[in-house]
Protein backbone atom coordinates (compact mmCIF):
# COMPACT_ATOMS: atom_id res chain seq x y z
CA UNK A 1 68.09 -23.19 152.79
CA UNK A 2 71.07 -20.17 153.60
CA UNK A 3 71.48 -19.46 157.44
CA UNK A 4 70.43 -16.26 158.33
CA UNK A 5 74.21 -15.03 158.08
CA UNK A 6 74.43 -16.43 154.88
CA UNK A 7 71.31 -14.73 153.72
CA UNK A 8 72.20 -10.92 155.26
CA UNK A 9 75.41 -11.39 153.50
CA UNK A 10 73.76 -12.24 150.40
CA UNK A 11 71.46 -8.86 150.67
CA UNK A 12 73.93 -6.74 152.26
CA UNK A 13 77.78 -7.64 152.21
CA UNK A 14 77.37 -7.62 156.15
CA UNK A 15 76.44 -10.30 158.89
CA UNK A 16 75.73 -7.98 161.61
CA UNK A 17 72.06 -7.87 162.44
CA UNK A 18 71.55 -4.38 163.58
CA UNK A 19 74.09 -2.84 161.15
CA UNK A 20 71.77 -4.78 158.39
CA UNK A 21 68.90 -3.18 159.67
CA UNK A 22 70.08 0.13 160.00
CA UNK A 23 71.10 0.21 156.24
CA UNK A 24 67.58 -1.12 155.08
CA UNK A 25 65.73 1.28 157.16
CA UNK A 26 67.94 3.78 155.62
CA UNK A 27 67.66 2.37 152.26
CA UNK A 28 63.87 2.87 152.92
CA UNK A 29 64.03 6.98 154.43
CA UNK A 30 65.90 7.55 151.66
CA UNK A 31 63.10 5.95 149.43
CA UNK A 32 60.64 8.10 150.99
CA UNK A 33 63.02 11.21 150.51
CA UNK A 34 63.30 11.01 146.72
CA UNK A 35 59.31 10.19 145.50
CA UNK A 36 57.13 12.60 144.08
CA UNK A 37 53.46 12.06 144.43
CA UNK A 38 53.12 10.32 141.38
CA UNK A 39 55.26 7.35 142.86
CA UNK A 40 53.24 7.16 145.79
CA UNK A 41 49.50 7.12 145.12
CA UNK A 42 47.55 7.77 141.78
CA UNK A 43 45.23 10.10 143.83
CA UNK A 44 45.69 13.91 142.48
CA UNK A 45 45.56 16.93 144.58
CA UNK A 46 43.88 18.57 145.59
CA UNK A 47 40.67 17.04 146.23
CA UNK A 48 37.61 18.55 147.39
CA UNK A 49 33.96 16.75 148.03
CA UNK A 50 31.09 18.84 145.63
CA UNK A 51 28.80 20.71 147.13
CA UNK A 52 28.39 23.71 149.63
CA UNK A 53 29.91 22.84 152.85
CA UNK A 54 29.08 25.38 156.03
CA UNK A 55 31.35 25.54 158.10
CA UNK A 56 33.61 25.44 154.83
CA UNK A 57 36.10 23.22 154.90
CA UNK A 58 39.30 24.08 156.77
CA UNK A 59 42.16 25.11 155.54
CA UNK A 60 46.10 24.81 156.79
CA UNK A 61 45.72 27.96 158.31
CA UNK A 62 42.55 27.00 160.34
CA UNK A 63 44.27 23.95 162.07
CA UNK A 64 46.85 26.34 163.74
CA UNK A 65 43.71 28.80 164.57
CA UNK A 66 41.49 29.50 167.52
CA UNK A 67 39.09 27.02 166.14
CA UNK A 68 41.20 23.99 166.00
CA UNK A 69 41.35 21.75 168.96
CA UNK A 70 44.17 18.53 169.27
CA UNK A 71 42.67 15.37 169.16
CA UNK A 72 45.69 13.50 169.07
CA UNK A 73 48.55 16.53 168.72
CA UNK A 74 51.50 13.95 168.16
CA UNK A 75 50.14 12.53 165.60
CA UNK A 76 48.79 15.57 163.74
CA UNK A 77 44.89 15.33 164.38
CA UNK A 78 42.71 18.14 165.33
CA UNK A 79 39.21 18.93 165.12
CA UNK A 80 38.20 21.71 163.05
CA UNK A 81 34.70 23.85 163.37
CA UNK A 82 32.92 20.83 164.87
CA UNK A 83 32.61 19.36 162.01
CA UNK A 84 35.77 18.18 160.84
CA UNK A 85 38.62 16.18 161.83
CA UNK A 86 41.77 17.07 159.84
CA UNK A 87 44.83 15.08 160.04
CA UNK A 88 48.57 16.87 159.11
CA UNK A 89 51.83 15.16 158.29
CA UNK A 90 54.99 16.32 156.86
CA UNK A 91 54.92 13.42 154.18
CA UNK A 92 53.19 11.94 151.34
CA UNK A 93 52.39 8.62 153.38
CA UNK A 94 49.33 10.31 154.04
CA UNK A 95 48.15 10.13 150.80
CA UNK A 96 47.64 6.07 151.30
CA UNK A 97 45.25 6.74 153.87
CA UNK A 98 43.44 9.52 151.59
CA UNK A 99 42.94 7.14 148.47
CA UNK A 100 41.97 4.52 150.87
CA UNK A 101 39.24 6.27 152.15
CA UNK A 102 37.95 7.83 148.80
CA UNK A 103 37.74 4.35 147.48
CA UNK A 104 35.95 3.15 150.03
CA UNK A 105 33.22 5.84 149.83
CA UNK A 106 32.74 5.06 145.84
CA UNK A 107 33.01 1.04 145.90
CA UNK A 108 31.71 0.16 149.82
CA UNK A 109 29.20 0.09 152.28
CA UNK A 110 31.36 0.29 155.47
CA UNK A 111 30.48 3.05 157.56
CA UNK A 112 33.48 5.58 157.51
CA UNK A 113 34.22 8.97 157.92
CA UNK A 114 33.08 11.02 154.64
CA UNK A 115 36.26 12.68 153.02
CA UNK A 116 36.31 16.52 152.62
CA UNK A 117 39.32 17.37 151.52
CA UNK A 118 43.17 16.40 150.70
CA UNK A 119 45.18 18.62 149.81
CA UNK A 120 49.10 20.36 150.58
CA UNK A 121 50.23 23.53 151.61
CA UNK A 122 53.72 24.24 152.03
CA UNK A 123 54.81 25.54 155.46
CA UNK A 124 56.47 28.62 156.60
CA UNK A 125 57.97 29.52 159.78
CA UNK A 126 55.44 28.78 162.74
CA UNK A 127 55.22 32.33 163.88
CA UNK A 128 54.48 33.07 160.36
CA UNK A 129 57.03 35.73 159.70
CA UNK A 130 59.15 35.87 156.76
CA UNK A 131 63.20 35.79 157.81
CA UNK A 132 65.88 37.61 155.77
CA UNK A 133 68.63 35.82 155.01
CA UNK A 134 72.22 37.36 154.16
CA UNK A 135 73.94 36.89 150.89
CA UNK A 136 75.82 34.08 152.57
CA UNK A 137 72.80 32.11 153.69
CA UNK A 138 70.91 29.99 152.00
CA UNK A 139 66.90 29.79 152.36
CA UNK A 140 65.43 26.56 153.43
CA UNK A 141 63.34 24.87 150.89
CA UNK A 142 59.74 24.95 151.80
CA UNK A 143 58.32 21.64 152.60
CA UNK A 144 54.57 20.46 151.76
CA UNK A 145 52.45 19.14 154.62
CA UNK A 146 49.69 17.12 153.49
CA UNK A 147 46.38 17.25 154.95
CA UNK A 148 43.21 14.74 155.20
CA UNK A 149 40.01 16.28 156.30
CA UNK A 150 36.98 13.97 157.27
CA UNK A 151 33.99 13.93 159.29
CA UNK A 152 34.57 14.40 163.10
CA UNK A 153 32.30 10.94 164.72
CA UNK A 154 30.68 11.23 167.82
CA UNK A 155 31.86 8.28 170.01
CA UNK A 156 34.13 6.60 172.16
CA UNK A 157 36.79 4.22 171.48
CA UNK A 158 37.37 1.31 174.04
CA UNK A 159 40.54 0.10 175.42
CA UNK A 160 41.57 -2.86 177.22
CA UNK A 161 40.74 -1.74 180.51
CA UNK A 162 36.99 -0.45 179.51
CA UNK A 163 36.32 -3.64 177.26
CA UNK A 164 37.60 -6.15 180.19
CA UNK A 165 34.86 -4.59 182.75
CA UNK A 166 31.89 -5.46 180.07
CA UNK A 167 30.13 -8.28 180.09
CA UNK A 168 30.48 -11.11 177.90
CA UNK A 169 27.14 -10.28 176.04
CA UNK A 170 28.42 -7.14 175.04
CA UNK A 171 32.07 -8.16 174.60
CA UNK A 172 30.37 -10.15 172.21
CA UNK A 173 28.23 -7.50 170.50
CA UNK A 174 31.23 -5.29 169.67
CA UNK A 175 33.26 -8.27 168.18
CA UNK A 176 30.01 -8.37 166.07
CA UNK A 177 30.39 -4.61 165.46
CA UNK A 178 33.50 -4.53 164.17
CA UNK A 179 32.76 -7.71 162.12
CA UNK A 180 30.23 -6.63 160.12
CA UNK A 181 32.06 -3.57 158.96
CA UNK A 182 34.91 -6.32 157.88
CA UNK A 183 32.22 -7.92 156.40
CA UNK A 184 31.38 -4.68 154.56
CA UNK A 185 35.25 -4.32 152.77
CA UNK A 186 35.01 -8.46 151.92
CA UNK A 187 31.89 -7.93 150.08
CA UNK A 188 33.81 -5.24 147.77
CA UNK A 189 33.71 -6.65 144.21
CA UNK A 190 37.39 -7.97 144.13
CA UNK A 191 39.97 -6.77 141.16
CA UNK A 192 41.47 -9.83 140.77
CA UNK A 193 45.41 -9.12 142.16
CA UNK A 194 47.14 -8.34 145.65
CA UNK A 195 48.18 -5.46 146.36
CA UNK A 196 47.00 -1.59 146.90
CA UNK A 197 43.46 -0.23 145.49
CA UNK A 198 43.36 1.28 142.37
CA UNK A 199 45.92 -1.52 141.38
CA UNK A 200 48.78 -0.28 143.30
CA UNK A 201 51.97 -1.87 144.51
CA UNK A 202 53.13 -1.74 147.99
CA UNK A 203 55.34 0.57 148.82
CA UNK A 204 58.55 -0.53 150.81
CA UNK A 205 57.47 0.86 154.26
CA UNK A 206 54.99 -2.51 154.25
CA UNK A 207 56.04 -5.24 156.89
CA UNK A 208 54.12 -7.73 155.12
CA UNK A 209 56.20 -7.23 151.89
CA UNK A 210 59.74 -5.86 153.19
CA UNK A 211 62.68 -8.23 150.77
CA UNK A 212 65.51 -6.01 151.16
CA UNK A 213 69.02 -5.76 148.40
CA UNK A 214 72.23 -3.61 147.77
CA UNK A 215 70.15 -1.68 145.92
CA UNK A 216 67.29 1.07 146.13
CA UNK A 217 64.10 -0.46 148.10
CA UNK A 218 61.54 -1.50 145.36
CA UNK A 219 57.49 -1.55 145.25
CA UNK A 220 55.82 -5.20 146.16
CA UNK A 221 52.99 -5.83 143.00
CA UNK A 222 50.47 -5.47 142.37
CA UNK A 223 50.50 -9.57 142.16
CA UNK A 224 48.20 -11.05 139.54
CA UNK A 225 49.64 -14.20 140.49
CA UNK A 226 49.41 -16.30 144.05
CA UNK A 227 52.61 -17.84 143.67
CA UNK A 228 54.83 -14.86 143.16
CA UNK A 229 52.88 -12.95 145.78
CA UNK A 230 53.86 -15.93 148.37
CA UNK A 231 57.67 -16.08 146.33
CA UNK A 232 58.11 -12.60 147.68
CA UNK A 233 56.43 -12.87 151.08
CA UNK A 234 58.84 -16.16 152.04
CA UNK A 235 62.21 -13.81 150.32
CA UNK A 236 60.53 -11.25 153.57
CA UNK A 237 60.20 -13.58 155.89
CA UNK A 238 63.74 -14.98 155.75
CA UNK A 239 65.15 -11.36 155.79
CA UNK A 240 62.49 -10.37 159.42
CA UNK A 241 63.69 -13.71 160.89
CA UNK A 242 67.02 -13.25 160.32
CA UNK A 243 66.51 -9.25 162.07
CA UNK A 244 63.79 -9.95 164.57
CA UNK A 245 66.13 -10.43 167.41
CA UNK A 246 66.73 -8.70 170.50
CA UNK A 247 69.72 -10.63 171.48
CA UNK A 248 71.12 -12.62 167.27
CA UNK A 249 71.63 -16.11 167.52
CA UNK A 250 74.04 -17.59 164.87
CA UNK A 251 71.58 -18.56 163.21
CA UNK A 252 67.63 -18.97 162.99
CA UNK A 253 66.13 -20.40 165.93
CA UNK A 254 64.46 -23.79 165.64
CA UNK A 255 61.27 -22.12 165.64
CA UNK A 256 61.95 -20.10 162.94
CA UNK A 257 63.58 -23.08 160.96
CA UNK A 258 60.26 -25.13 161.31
CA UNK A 259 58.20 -22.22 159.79
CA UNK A 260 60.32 -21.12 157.30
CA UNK A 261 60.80 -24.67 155.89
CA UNK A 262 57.14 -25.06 155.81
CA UNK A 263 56.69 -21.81 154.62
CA UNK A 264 55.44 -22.55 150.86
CA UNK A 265 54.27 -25.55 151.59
CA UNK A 266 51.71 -24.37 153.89
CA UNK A 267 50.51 -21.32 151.40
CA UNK A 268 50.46 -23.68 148.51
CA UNK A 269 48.25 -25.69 150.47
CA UNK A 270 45.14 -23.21 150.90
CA UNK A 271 42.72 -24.03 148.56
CA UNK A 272 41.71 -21.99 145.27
CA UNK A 273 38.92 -20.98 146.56
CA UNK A 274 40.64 -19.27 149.97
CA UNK A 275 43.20 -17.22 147.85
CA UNK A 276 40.69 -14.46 146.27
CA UNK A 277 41.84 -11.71 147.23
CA UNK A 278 39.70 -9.53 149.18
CA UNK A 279 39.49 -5.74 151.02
CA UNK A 280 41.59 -6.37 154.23
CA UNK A 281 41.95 -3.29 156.99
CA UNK A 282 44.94 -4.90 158.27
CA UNK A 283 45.24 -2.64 160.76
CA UNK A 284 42.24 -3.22 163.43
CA UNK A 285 43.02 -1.90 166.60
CA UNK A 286 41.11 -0.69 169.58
CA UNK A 287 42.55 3.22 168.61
CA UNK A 288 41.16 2.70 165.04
CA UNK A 289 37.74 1.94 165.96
CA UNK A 290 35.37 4.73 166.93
CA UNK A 291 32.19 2.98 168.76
CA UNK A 292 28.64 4.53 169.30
CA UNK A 293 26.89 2.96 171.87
CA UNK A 294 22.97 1.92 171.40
CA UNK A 295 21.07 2.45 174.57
CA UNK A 296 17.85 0.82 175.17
CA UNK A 297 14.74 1.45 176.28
CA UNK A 298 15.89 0.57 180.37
CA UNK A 299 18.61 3.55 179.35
CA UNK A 300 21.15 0.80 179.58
CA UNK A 301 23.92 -0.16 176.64
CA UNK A 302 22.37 -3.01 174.98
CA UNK A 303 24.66 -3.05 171.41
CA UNK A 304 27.21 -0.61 169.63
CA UNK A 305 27.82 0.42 166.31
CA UNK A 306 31.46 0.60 164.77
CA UNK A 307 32.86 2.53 162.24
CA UNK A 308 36.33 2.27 161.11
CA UNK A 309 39.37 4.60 160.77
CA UNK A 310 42.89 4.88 159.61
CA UNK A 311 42.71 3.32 156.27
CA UNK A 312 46.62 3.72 154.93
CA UNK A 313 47.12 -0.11 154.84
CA UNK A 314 44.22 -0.80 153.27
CA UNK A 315 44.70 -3.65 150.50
CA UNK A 316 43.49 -6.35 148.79
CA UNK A 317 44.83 -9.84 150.32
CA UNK A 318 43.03 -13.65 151.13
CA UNK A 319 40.32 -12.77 153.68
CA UNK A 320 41.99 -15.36 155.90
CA UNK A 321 44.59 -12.75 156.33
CA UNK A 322 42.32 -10.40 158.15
CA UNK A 323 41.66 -12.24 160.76
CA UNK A 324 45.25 -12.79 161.41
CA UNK A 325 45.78 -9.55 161.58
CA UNK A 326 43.47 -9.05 164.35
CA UNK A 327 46.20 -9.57 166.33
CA UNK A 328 45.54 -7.39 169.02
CA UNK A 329 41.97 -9.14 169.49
CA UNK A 330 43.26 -12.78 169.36
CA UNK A 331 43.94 -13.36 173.33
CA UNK A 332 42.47 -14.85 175.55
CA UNK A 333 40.97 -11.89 177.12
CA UNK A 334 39.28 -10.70 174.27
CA UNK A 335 38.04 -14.36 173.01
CA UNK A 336 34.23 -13.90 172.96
CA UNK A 337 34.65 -10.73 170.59
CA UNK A 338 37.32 -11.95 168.50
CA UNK A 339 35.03 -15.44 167.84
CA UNK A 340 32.43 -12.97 166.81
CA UNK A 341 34.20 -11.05 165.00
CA UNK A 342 35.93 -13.59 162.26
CA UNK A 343 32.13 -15.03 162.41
CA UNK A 344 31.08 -12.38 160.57
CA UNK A 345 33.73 -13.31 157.91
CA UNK A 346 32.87 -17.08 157.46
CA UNK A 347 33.56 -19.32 155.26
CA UNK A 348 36.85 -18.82 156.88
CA UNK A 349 40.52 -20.77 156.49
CA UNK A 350 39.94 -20.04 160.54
CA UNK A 351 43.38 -22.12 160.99
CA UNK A 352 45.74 -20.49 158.73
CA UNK A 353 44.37 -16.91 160.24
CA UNK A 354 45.78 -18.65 163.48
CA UNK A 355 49.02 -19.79 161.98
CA UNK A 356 49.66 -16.76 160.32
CA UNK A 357 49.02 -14.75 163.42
CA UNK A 358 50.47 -17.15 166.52
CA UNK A 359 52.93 -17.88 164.71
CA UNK A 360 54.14 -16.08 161.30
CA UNK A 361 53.66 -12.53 162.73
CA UNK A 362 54.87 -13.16 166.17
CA UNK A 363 57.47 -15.49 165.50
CA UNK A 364 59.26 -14.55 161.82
CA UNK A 365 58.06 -11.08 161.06
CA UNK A 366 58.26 -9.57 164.46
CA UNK A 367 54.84 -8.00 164.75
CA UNK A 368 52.77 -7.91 167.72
């Protein structure tokens, strides 16, 4: 097995950590500079749901309008009319969210958002004015901004400091909430590869696929096959070891030397029957949830009701996966609504969702 020097000099010519990552996540901005929308996702634009729509469906224009109102301005989220939530970003990675959520609304049963609209618009000047240039000036290129417009969903979405003050019966209850909606993407008829829907590769913004050369970032997939879809993860994890350092040792630490030697070994040992892939979220997170709360007969909250957002990593992966990735759910504090949670997703490889989260994401591929 190369040391991690040995490997980053393999990839890029260098040994320094942070100079190696700097270069990949260049590689990788560059990547995202040169694609046209083909390259990206197979979804064409624009989009529009059938039917009459009242309000109608807002356009760029209306997001900058009276009507609009930020949910979340930093990321480019505003409610529209009521109705509508429309999200805005200067880059095709929206798209992945888009498809994500039109494919769910064809194949699943999850409760999402319904999808209005996706479409661009390129941008002008923010007061809206044309400029004149001089002969010796040159005009800027107009740049698309691509837009997602769903239903707007009454609720509330918990954090840590609202979920800790429950009690355990309903900590439990929204584990079981967000569970069954899991539950709902597992039960999608699987395709029969990993990778994106609509038989997709990943693109190389993905941490869970990120094998980095000299050359131009590629696409992960789609993987009809187990073993090269584990070949490539292990060629990933060596390269996030090597970078997931605040202060580089020489070398891998021990820790990471234990798991990566193991590494096939351990995926080659999951049974047959616990490699299908199936729909994974992979991104569950208390600001991706939006929770409607059932109130009984005493007026008291007696059970909630979860429907899911935020769909751009949506893929197709073992199910043990997912509740790996629940990695923000998987502490102590939250243990009564994690338990229910994966509960909904038995038969379960329970253990390898552990090992993959305690110790692959947090200890080799550097995510939280």
């Amino acid at each position: 097995m190369l040391s991690s020097k040995d490997f980053l000099r393999k990839r890029f010519n260098n040994t320094d950590v942070f100079e190696c990552a700097d270069i990949h996540r260049a590689q990788k901005d560059s990547w995202w500079k040169d694609r046209s929308q083909s390259e990206v996702s197979s979804l064409k634009l624009p989009y529009y749901a059938p039917g009459h729509h009242d309000p109608p469906i807002p356009t760029a224009y209306d997001v900058v309008g009276p009507q609009a109102t930020a949910l979340d301005a930093n990321r480019g989220v505003y409610r529209v009319f009521g109705k509508y939530v429309v999200k805005r970003l200067g880059s095709l990675y929206l798209l992945l969210d888009a498809e994500s959520h039109i494919f769910l609304e064809r194949h699943s049963k999850a409760r999402i958002p319904k999808v209005y609209a996706v479409f661009s618009h390129l941008e002008k000047e923010s007061s809206g004015t044309e400029k004149n240039f001089s002969s010796k000036e040159q005009a800027p290129v107009p740049t698309p901004s691509y837009y997602l417009v769903t239903e707007y969903i009454e609720g509330l979405q918990l954090f840590p400091e609202t979920f800790k003050a429950l009690d355990i019966s309903l900590q439990e209850k929204i584990g079981h909430a967000i569970g069954t909606q899991l539950k709902a993407l597992t039960n999608v008829p699987g395709e029969g590869y990993y990778g994106r829907v609509n038989n997709q590769a990943w693109l190389p913004t993905n941490y869970l696929l990120d094998n980095p050369n000299l050359g131009e970032p590629r696409q992960y997939g789609p993987y009809t096959s187990y073993e090269e879809f584990v070949n490539d993860w292990y060629d990933t994890a060596l390269y996030r070891a090597a970078v997931n350092h605040f202060v580089p040792p020489d070398d891998y630490t021990k820790k990471q030397l234990a798991i990566l030697r193991n590494f096939k070994y351990i995926m080659h040992s999951v049974a047959e029957s616990q490699r299908t892939p199936t729909l994974c979220h992979r991104d569950v997170a208390w600001g991706n949830i939006i929770f409607k709360e059932i109130v009984g007969i005493d007026g008291k909250v007696c059970d909630y009701e979860a429907t899911l957002i935020d769909f751009e990593s949506l893929c197709w992966l073992p199910k043990w996966m997912e509740s790996g990735m629940l990695s923000e759910f998987s502490w102590p504090d939250y243990e009564h609504m994690y338990l229910e949670a994966v509960k909904c997703l038995e038969p379960l490889n329970l253990p390898m969702g552990r090992w993959f989260n305690r110790e692959l994401l947090e200890n080799v591929l550097g995510v939280w």
